[in-house]
Structures are given as C-alpha cells and as structure tokens.
Protein backbone atom coordinates (compact mmCIF):
# COMPACT_ATOMS: atom_id res chain seq x y z
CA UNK A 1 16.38 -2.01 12.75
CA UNK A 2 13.36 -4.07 14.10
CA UNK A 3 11.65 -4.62 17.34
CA UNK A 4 10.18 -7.91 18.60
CA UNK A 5 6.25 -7.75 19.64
CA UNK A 6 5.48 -11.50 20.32
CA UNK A 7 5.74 -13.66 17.43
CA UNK A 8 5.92 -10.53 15.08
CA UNK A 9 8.91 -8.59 14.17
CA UNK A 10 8.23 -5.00 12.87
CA UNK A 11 11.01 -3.21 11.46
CA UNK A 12 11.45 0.25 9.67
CA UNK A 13 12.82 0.98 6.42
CA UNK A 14 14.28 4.31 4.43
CA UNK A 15 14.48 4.52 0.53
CA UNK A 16 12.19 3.32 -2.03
CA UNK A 17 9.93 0.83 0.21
CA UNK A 18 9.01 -1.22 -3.29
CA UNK A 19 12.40 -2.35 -3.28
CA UNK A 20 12.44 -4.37 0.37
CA UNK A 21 11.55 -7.93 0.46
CA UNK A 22 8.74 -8.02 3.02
CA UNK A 23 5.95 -9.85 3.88
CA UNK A 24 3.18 -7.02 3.24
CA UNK A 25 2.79 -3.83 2.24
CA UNK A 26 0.02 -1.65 3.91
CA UNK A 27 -1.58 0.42 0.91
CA UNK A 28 -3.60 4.01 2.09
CA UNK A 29 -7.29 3.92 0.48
CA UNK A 30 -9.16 6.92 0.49
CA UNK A 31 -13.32 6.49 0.73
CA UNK A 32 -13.32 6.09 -2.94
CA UNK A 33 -11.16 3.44 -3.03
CA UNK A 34 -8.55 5.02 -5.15
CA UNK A 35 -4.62 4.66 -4.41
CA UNK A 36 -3.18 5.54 -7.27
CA UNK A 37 -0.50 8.38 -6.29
CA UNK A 38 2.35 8.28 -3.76
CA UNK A 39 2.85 5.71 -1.64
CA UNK A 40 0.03 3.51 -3.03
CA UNK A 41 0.74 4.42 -6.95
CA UNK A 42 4.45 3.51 -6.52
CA UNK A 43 3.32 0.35 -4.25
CA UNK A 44 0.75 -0.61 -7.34
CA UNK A 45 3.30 0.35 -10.12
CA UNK A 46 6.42 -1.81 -8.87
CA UNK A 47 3.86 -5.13 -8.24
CA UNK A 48 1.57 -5.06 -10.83
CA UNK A 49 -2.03 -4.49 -10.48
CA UNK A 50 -3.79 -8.09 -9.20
CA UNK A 51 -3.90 -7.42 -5.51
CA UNK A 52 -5.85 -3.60 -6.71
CA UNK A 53 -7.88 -5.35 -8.89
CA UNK A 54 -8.97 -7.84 -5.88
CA UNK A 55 -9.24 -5.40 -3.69
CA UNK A 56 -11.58 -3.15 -6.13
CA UNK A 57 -13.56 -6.53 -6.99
CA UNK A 58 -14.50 -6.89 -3.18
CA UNK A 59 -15.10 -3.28 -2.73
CA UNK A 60 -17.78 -3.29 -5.26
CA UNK A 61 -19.86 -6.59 -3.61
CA UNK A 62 -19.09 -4.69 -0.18
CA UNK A 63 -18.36 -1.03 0.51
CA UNK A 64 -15.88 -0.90 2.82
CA UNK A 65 -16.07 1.08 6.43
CA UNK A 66 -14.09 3.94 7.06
CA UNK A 67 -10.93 1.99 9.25
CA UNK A 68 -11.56 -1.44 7.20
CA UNK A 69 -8.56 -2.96 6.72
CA UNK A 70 -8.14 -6.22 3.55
CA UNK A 71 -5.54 -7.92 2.97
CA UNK A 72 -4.95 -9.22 -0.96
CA UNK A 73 -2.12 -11.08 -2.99
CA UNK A 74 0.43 -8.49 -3.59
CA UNK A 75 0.10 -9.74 -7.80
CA UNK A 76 4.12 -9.46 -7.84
CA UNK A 77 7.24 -7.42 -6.51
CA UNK A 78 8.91 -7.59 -3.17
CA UNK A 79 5.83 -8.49 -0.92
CA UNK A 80 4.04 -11.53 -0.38
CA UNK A 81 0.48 -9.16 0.60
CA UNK A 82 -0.86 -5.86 0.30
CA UNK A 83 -3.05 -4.76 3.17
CA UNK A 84 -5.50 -2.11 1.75
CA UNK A 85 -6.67 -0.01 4.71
C-alpha cells in the first residue's frame, strides 16, 4: 500500500516495523534525548546502536530544538537511515 508524492513514495506498514526493508526509520526523541522503549527501543535493539550513538554524539556539541529532526546511519538492520526527530 503506498502513495506517490513527487519523486517520493510513502507507504504504510503493519507488524513488527524492524523487520521491513526501508530506506529510513523515523525514531521519537524526547527532550532528553532518550529512545530507548517502544518504538525507538525495538528500532535501536534490531539495528544495533551506531546511528544512537551518532545521534547522542551530535546532541552533546548541539542541543537539539524541540521539532529538530537528524538523520544518522541506521548502524545495521532493515534501514539504510534513522531519522531522530
């Protein structure tokens, strides 16, 4: 199930999302930086923890703003990126 929006197609996805092959994953941060339980543990968990650890290496040169989005090497599993936002 997808839809075209230009050059981009988005498509939806039911089960265990860590187990589609797709380009990125987008990974909820809270203020604190911390996504370690449900949808960002399991994301973190499946892939390994590079694209966290690059994410938590720029956060602490450069506080984020609330609505900042990253995007990082997904360090392994089914997605090319994860974008931290």
């Amino acid at each position: 199930m997808g839809r075209q929006i230009g050059q981009i197609l988005v498509s939806v996805h039911f089960g265990d999302i860590t187990q589609h092959r797709v380009d990125a994953y987008v990974v909820p941060q809270f203020t604190n930086c911390a996504s370690f339980g449900g949808v960002g543990g399991a994301i973190h968990r499946a892939g390994g923890t590079e694209g966290l650890a690059e994410y938590d290496k720029r956060a602490a040169a450069k506080p984020y703003e609330f609505g900042a989005v990253d995007i990082t090497p997904s360090g392994g599993g089914n997605a090319s990126y994860l974008l931290h936002g």
